[in-house]
C-alpha atoms as a PDB file:
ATOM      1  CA  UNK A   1     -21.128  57.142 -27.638  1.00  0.00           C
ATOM      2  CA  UNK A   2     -19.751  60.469 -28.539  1.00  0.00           C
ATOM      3  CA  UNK A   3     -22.835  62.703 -29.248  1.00  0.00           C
ATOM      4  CA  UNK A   4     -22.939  66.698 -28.982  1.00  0.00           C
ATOM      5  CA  UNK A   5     -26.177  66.853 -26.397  1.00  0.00           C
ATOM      6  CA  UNK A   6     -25.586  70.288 -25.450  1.00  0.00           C
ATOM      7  CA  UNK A   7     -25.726  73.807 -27.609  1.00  0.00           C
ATOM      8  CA  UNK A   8     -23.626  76.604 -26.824  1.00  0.00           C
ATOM      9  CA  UNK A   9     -25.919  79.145 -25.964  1.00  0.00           C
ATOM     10  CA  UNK A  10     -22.984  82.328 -26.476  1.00  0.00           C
ATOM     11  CA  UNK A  11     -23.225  84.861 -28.858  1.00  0.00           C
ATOM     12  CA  UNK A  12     -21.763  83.170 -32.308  1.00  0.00           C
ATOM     13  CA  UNK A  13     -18.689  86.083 -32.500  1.00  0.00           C
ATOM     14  CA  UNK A  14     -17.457  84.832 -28.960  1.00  0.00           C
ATOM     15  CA  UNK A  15     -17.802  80.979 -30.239  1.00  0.00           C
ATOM     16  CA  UNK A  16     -15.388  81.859 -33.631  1.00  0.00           C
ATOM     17  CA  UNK A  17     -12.630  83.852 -31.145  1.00  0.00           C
ATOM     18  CA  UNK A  18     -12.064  81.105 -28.720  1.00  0.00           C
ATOM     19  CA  UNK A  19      -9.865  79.354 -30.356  1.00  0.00           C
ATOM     20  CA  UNK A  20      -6.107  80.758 -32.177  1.00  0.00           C
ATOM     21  CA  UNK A  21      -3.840  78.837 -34.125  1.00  0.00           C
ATOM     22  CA  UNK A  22      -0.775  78.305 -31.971  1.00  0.00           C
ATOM     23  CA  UNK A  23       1.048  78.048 -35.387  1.00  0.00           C
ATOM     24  CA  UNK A  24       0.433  81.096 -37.417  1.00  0.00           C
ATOM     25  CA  UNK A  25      -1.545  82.598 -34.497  1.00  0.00           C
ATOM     26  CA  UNK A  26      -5.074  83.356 -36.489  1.00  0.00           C
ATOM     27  CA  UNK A  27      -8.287  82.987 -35.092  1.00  0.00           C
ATOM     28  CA  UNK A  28     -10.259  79.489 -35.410  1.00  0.00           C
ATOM     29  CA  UNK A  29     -13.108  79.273 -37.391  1.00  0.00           C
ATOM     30  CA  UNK A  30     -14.589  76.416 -36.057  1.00  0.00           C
ATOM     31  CA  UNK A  31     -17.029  74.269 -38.160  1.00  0.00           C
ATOM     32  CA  UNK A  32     -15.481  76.490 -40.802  1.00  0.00           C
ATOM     33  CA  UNK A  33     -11.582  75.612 -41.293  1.00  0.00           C
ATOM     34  CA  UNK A  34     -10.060  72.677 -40.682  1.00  0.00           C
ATOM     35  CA  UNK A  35      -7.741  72.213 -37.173  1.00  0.00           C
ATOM     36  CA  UNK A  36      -7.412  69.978 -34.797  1.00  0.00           C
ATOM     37  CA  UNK A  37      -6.511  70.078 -30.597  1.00  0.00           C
ATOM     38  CA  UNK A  38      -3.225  68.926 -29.107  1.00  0.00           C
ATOM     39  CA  UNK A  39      -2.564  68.063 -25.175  1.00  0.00           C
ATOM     40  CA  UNK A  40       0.241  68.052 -23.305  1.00  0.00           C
ATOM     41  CA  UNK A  41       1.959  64.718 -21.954  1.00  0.00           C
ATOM     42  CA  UNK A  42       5.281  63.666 -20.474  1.00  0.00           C
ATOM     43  CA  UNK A  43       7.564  62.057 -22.678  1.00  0.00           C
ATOM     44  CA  UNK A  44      10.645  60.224 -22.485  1.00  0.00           C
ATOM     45  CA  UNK A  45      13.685  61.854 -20.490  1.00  0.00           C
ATOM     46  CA  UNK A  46      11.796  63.991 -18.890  1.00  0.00           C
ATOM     47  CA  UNK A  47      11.110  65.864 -22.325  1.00  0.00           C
ATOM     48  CA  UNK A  48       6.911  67.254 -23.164  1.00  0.00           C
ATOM     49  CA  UNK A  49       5.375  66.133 -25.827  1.00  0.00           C
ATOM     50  CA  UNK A  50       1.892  66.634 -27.838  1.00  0.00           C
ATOM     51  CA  UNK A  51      -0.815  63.875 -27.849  1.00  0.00           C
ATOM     52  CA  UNK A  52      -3.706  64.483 -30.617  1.00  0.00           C
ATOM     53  CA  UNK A  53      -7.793  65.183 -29.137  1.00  0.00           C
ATOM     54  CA  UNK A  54      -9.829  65.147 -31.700  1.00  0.00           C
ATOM     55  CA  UNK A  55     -12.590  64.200 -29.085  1.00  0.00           C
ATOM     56  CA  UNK A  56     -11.921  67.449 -27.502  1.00  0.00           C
ATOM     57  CA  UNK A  57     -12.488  65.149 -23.902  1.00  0.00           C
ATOM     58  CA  UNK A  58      -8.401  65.112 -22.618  1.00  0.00           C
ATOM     59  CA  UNK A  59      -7.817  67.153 -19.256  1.00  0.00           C
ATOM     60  CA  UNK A  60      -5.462  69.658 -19.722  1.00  0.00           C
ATOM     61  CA  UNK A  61      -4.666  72.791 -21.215  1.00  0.00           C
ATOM     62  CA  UNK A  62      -4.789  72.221 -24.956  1.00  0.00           C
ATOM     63  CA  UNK A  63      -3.780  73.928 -27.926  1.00  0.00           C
ATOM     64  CA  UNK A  64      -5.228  74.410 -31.517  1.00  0.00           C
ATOM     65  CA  UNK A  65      -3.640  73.544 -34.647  1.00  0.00           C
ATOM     66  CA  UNK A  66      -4.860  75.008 -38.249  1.00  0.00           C
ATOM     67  CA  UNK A  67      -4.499  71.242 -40.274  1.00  0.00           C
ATOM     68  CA  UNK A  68      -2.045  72.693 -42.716  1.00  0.00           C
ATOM     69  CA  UNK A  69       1.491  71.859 -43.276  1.00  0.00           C
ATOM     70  CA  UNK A  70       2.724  75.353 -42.923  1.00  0.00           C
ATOM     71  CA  UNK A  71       0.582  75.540 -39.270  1.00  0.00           C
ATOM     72  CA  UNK A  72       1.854  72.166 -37.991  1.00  0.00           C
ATOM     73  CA  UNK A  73       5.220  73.107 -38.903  1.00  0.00           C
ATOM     74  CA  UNK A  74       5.211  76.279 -37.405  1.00  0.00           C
ATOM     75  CA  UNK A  75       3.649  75.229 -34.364  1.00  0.00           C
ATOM     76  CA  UNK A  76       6.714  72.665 -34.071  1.00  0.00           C
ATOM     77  CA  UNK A  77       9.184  75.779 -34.583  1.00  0.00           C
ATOM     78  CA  UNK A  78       7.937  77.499 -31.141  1.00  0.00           C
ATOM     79  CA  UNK A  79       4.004  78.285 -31.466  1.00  0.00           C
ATOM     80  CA  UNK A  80       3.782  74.922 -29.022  1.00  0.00           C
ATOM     81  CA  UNK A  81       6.695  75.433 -26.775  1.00  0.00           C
ATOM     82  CA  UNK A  82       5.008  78.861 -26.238  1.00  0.00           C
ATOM     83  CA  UNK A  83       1.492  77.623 -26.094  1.00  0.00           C
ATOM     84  CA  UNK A  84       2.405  75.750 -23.461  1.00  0.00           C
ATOM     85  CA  UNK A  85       5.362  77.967 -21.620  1.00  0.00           C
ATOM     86  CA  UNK A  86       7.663  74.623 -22.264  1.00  0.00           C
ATOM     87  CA  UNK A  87      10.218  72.959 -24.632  1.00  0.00           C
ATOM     88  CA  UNK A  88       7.889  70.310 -26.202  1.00  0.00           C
ATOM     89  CA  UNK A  89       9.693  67.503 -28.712  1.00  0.00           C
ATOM     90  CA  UNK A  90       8.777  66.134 -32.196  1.00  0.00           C
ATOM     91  CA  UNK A  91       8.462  66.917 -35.428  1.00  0.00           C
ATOM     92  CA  UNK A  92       5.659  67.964 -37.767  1.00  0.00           C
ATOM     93  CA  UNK A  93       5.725  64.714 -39.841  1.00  0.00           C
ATOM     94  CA  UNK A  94       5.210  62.711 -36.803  1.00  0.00           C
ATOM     95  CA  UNK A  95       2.408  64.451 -35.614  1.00  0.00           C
ATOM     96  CA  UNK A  96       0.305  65.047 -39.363  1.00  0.00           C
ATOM     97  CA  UNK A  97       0.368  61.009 -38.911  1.00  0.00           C
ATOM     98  CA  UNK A  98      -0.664  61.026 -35.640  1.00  0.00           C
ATOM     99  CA  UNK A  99      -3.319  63.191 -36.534  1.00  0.00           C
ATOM    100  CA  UNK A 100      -4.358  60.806 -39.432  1.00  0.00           C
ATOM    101  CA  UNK A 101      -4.493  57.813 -36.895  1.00  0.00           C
ATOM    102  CA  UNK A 102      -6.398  60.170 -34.447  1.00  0.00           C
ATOM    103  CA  UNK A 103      -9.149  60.760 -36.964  1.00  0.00           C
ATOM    104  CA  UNK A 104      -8.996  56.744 -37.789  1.00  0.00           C
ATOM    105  CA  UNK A 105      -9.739  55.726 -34.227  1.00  0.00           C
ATOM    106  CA  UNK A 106     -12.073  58.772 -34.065  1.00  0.00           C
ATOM    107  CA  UNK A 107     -14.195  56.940 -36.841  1.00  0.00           C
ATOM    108  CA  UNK A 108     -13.931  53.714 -34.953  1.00  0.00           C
ATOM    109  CA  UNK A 109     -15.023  54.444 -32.128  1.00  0.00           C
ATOM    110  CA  UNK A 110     -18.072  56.665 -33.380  1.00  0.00           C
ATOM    111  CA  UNK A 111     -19.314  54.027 -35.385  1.00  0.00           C
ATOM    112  CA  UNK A 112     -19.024  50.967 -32.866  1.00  0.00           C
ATOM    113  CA  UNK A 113     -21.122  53.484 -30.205  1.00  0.00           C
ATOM    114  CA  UNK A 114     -24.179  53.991 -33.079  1.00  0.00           C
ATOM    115  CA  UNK A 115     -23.936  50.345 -33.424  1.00  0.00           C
ATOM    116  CA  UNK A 116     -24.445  49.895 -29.919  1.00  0.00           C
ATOM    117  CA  UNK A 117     -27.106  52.325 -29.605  1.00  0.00           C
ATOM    118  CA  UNK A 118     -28.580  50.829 -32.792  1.00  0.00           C
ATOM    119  CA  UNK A 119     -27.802  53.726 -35.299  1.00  0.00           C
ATOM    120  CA  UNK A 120     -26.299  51.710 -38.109  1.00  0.00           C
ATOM    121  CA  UNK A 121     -28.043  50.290 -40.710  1.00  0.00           C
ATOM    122  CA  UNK A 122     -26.519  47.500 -43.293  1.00  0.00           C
ATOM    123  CA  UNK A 123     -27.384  45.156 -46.449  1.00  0.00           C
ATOM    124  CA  UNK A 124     -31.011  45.787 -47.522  1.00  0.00           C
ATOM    125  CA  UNK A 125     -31.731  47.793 -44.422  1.00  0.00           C
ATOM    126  CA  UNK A 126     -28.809  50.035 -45.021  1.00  0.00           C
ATOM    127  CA  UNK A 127     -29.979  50.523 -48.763  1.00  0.00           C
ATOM    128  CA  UNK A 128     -33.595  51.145 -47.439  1.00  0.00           C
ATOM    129  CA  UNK A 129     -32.001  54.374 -45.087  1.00  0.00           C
ATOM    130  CA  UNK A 130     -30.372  55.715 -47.874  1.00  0.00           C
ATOM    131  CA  UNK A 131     -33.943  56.018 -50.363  1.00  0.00           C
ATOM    132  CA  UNK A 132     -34.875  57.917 -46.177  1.00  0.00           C
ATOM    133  CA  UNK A 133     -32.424  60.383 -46.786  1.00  0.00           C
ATOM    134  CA  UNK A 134     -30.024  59.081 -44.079  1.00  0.00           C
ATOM    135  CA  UNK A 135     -27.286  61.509 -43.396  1.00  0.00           C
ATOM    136  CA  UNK A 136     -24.012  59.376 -44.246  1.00  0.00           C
ATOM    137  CA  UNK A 137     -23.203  56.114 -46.037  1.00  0.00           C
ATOM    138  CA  UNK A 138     -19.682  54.451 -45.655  1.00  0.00           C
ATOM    139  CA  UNK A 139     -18.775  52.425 -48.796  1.00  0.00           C
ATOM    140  CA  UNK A 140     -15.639  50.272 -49.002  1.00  0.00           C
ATOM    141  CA  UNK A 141     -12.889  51.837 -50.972  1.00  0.00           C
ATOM    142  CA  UNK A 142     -13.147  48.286 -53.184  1.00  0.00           C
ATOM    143  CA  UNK A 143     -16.791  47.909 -52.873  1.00  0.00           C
ATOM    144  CA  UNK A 144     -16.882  48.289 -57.077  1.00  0.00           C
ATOM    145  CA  UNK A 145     -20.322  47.951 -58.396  1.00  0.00           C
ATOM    146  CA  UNK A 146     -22.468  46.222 -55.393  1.00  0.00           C
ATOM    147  CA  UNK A 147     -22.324  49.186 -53.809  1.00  0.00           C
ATOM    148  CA  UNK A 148     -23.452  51.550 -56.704  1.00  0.00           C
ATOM    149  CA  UNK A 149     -26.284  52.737 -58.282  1.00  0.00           C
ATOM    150  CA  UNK A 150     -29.902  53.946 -57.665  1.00  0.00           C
ATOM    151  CA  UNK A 151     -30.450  55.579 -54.459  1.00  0.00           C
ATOM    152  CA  UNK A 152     -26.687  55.412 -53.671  1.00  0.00           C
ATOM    153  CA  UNK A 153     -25.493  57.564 -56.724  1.00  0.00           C
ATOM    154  CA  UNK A 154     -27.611  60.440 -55.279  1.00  0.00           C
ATOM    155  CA  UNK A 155     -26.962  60.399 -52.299  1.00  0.00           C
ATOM    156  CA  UNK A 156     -23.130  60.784 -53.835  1.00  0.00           C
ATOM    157  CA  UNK A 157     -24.191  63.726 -55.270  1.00  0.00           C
ATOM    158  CA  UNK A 158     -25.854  64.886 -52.547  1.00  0.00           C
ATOM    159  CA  UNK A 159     -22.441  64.615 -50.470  1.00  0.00           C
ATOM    160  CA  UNK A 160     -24.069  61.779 -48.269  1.00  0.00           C
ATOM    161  CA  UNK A 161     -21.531  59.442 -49.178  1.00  0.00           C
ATOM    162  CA  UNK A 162     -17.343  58.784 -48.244  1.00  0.00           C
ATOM    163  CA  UNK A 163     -15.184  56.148 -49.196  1.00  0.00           C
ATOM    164  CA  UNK A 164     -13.605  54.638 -46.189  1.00  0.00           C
ATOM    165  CA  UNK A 165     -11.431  50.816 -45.682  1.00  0.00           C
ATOM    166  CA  UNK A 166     -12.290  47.584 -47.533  1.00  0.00           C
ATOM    167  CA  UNK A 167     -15.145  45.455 -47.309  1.00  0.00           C
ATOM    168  CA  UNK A 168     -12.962  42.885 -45.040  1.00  0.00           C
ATOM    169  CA  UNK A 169     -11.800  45.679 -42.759  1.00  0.00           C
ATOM    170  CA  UNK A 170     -15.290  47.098 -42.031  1.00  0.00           C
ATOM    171  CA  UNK A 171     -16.348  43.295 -41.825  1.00  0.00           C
ATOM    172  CA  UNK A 172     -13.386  42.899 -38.870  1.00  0.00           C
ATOM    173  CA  UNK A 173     -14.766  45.959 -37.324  1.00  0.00           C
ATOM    174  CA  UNK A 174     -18.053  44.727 -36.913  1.00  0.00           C
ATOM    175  CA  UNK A 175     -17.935  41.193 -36.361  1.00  0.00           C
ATOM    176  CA  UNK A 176     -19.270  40.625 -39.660  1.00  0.00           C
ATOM    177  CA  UNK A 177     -17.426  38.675 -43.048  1.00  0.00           C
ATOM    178  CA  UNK A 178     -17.410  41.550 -45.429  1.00  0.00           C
ATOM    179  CA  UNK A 179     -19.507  44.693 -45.377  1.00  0.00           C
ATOM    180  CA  UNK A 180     -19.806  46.411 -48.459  1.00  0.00           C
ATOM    181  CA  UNK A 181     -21.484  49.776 -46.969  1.00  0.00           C
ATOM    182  CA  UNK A 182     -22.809  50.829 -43.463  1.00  0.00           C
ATOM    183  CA  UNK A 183     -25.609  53.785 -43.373  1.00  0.00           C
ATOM    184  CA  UNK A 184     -25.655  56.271 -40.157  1.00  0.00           C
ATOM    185  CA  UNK A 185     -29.234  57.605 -39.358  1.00  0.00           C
ATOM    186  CA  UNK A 186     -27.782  59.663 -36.752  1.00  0.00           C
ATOM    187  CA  UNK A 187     -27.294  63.295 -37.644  1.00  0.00           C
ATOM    188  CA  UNK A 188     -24.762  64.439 -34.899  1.00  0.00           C
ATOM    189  CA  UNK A 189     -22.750  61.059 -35.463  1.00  0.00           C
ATOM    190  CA  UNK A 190     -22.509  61.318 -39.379  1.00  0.00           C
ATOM    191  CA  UNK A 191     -21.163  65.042 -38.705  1.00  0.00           C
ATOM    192  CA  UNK A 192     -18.340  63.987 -36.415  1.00  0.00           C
ATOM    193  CA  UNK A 193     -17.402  61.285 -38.732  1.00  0.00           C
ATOM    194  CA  UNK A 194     -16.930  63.445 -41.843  1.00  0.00           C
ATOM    195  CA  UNK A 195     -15.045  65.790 -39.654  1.00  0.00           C
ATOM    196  CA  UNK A 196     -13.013  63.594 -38.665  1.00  0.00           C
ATOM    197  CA  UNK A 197     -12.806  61.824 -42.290  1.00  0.00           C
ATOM    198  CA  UNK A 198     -11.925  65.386 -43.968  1.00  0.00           C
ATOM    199  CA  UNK A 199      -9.360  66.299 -41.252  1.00  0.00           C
ATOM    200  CA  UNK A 200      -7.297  62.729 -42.025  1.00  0.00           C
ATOM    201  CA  UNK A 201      -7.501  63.489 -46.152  1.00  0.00           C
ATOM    202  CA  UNK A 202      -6.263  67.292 -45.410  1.00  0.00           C
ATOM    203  CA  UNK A 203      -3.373  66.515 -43.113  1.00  0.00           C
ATOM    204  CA  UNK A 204      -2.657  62.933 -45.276  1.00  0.00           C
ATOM    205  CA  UNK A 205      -2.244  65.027 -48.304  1.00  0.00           C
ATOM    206  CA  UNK A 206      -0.682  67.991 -46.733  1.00  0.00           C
ATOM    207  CA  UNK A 207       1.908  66.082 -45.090  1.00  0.00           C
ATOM    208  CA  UNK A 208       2.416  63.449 -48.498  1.00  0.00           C
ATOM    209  CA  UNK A 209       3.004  66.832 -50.155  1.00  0.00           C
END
């Protein structure tokens, strides 16, 4: 399961300056702005191109995207050919959906690793973690009113809460029939998954728009 287990123990200025846009070339806020890490790998033809790491786990040198379309575009236009001292093929559109399938399978596989280590919570269970102040609730986008209400509704307002897949998709993810909403009780999980759930809606609407 992907779990942060270790803190970063240098001084917080040093942590925000490691990382530069290789698209408009600003510093990285991290935790702060939305981006997202690109590797290197062979391509067709001989020709380079990017592969999304949202896991930040690849070998390789990597580069760091701000997830906007103006930064993925300019990256494409010679920030990544620089980045990595080669000519390196696509195009932005292809890789803000790549990015938005990255984040997808990022969710996936979080989520099937707390269920193995017994960090999800459904049904009447999963209602109970909520009124516990659980730290994130996934409700199917068509869940309608058997998902709503009572303890639920605040922990909407308390931003506790994203809409993600239909009941029968989380239901094929988990070996179940239909799942209406899944609670996480892990703190570090929950985190990665709204990352990765915020990163998907900014590049998805960046690159619709």
């Amino acid at each position: 399961m992907e779990v942060e287990t270790m803190r970063d123990e240098r001084p917080q200025e040093r942590r925000e300056a490691s990382r530069t846009c290789v698209g408009c070339r600003s510093g990285i806020v991290k935790d702060a702005e939305a981006s997202f890490r690109v590797v290197l790998v062979p391509g067709e033809g001989g020709r380079h191109e990017v592969a999304v790491d949202l896991a930040g786990g690849s070998f390789g040198r990597g580069a760091h995207i701000h997830a906007t379309a103006a930064c993925i575009a300019k990256a494409h236009a010679g920030g990544l050919s620089r980045a990595f001292k080669c000519q390196v093929a696509g195009d932005p559109g292809a890789l803000a959906r790549n990015v938005v399938a990255a984040a997808d399978r990022r969710i996936e596989g979080l989520l099937l690793g707390a269920r193995r280590a017994g960090l999800l919570a459904f049904g009447e269970e999963a209602k109970r973690a909520i009124e516990g102040g659980a730290p994130l609730t996934l409700v199917a986008k068509d869940a309608g009113s058997s998902a709503s209400g009572g303890p639920l509704r605040e922990a909407v307002a308390e931003g506790r809460v994203v809409a993600w897949r239909t009941k029968a998709e989380l239901g094929l993810l988990f070996s179940r029939e239909l799942v209406a909403l899944v609670t996480v009780r892990h703190a570090a999980v929950a985190r990665e998954i709204c990352r990765a759930r915020s990163l998907s809606e900014i590049v998805g609407e960046n690159a619709a728009g």
